[in-house]
N, C-alpha and C. Protein backbone atom coordinates (compact mmCIF):
# COMPACT_ATOMS: atom_id res chain seq x y z
N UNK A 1 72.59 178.29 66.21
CA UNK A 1 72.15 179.21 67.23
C UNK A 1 72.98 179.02 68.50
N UNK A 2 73.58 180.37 68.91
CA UNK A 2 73.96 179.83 70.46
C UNK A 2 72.90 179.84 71.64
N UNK A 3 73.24 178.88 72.32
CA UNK A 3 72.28 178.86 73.68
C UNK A 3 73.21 179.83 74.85
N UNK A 4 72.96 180.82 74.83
CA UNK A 4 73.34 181.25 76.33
C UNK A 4 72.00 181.77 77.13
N UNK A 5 72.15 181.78 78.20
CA UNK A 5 70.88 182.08 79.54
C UNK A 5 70.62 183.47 79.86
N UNK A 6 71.64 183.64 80.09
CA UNK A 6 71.81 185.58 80.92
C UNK A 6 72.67 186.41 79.43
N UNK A 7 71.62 186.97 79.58
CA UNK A 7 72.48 188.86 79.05
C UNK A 7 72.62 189.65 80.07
N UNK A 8 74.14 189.55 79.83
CA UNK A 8 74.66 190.48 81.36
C UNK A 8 74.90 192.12 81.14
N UNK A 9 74.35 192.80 82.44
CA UNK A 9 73.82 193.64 82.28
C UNK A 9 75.73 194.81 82.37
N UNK A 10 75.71 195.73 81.91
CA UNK A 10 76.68 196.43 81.91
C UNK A 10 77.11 196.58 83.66
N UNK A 11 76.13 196.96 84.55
CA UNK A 11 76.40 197.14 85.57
C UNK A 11 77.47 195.90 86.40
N UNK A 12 76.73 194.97 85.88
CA UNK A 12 77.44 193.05 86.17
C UNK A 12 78.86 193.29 86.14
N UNK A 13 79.19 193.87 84.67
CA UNK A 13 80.59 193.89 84.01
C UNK A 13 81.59 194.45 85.22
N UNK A 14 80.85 196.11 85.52
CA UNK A 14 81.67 197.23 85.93
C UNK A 14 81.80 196.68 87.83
N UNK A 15 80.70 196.19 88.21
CA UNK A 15 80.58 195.69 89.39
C UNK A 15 82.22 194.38 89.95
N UNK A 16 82.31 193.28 88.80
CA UNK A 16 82.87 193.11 88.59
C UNK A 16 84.36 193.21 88.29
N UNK A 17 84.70 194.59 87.41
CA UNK A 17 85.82 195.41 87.34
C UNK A 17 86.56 196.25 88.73
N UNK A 18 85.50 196.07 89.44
CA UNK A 18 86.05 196.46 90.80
C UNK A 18 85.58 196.11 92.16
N UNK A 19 85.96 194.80 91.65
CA UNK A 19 86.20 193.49 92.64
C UNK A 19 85.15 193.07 93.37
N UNK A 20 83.65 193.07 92.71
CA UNK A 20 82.73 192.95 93.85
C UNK A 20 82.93 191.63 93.51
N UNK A 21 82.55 190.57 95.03
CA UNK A 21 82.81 189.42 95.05
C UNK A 21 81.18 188.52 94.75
N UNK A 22 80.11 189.36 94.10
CA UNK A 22 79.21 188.41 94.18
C UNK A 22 79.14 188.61 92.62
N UNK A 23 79.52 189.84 91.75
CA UNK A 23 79.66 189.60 90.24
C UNK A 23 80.56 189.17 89.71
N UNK A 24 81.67 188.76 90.18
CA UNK A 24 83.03 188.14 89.91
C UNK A 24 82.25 186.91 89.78
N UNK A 25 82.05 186.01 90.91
CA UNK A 25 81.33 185.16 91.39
C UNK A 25 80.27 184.89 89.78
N UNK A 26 79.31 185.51 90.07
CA UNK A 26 78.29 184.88 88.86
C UNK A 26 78.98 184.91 87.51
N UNK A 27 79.48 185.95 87.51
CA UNK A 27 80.72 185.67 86.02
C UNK A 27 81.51 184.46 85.76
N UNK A 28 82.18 184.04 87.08
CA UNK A 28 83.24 183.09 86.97
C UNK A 28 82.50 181.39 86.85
N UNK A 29 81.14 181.17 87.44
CA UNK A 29 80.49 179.90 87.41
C UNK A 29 79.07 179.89 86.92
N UNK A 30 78.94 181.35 85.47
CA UNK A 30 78.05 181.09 84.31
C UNK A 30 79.11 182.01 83.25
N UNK A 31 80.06 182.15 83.31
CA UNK A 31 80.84 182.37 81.71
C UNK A 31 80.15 181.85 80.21
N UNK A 32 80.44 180.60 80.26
CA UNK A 32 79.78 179.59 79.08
C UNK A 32 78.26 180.20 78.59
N UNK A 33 77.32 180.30 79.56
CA UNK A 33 76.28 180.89 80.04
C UNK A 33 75.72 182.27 79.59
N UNK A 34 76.61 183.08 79.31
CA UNK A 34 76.71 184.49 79.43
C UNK A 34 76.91 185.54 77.83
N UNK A 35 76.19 186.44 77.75
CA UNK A 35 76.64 186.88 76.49
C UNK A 35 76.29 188.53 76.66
N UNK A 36 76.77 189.44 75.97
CA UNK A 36 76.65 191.05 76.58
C UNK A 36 75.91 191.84 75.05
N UNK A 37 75.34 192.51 75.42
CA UNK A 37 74.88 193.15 73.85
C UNK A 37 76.13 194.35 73.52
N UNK A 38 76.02 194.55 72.43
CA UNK A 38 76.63 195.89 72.04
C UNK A 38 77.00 197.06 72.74
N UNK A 39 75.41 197.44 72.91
CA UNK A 39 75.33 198.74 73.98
C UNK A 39 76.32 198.46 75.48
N UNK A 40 76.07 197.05 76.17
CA UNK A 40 76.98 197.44 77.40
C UNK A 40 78.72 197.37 76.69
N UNK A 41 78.56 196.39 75.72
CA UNK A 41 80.12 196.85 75.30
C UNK A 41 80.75 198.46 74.94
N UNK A 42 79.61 198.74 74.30
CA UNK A 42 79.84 200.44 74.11
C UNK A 42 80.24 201.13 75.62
N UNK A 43 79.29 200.87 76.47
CA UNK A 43 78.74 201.11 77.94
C UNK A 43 80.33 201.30 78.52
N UNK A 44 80.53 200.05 78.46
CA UNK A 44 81.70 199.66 79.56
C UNK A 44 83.31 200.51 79.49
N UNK A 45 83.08 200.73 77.52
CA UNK A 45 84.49 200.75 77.20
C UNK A 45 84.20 202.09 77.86
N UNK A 46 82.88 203.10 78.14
CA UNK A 46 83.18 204.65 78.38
C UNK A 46 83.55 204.82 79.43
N UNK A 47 83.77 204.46 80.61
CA UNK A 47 84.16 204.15 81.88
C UNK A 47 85.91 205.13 81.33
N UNK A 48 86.78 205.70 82.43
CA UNK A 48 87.50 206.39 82.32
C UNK A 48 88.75 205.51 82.57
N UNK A 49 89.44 204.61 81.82
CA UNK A 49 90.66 203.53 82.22
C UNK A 49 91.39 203.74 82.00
N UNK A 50 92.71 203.76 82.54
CA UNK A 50 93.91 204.05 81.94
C UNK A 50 94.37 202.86 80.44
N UNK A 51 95.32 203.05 79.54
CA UNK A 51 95.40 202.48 78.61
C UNK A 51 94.98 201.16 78.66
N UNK A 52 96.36 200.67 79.61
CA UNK A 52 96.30 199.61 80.23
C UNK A 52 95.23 198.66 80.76
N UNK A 53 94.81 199.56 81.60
CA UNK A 53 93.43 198.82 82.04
C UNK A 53 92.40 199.08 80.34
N UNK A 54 92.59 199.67 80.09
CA UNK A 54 91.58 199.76 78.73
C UNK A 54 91.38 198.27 77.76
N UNK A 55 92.98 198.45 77.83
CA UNK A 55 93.25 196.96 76.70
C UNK A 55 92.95 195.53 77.47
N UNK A 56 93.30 195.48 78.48
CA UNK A 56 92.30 194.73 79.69
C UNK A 56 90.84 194.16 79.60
N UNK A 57 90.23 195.74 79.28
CA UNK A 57 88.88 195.70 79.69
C UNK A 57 88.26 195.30 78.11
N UNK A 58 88.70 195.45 77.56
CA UNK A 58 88.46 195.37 75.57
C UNK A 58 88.62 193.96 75.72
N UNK A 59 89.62 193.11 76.06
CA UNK A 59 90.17 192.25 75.46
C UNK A 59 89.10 191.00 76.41
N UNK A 60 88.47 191.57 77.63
CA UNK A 60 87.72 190.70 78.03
C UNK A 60 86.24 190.98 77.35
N UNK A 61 85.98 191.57 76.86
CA UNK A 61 84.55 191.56 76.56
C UNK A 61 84.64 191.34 75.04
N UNK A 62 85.73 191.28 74.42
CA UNK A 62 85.69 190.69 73.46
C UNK A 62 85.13 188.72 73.60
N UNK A 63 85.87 188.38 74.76
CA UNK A 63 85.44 186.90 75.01
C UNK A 63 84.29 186.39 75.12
N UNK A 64 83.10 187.49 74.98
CA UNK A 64 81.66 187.09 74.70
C UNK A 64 81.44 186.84 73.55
């Protein structure tokens, strides 16, 4: 079983993606901590990114 604490909420992610400094913040010192369901992965990828930022944004939420 994994132990993680927080299911982070899609908003966390996107808040995050554009630079807010208090979801960066809880991301960066509960990572280990942290795990996302499906739906915000679905959630997040719909957001409008250029490729680039796409493969970016995939390749981090794969790390949950």
């Amino acid at each position: 079983m994994i132990d993680k604490a927080f299911l982070v909420d899609f908003n966390i992610l996107i808040y995050h993606l554009n630079n807010e400094p208090v979801a960066t913040r809880f991301l960066t010192e509960n990572f280990h901590k942290c795990c996302i369901s499906q739906l915000s992965f679905i959630e997040v990828l719909s957001f409008d990114f250029t490729h680039e930022e796409r493969l970016s944004v995939q390749s981090l939420l794969e790390t949950f």
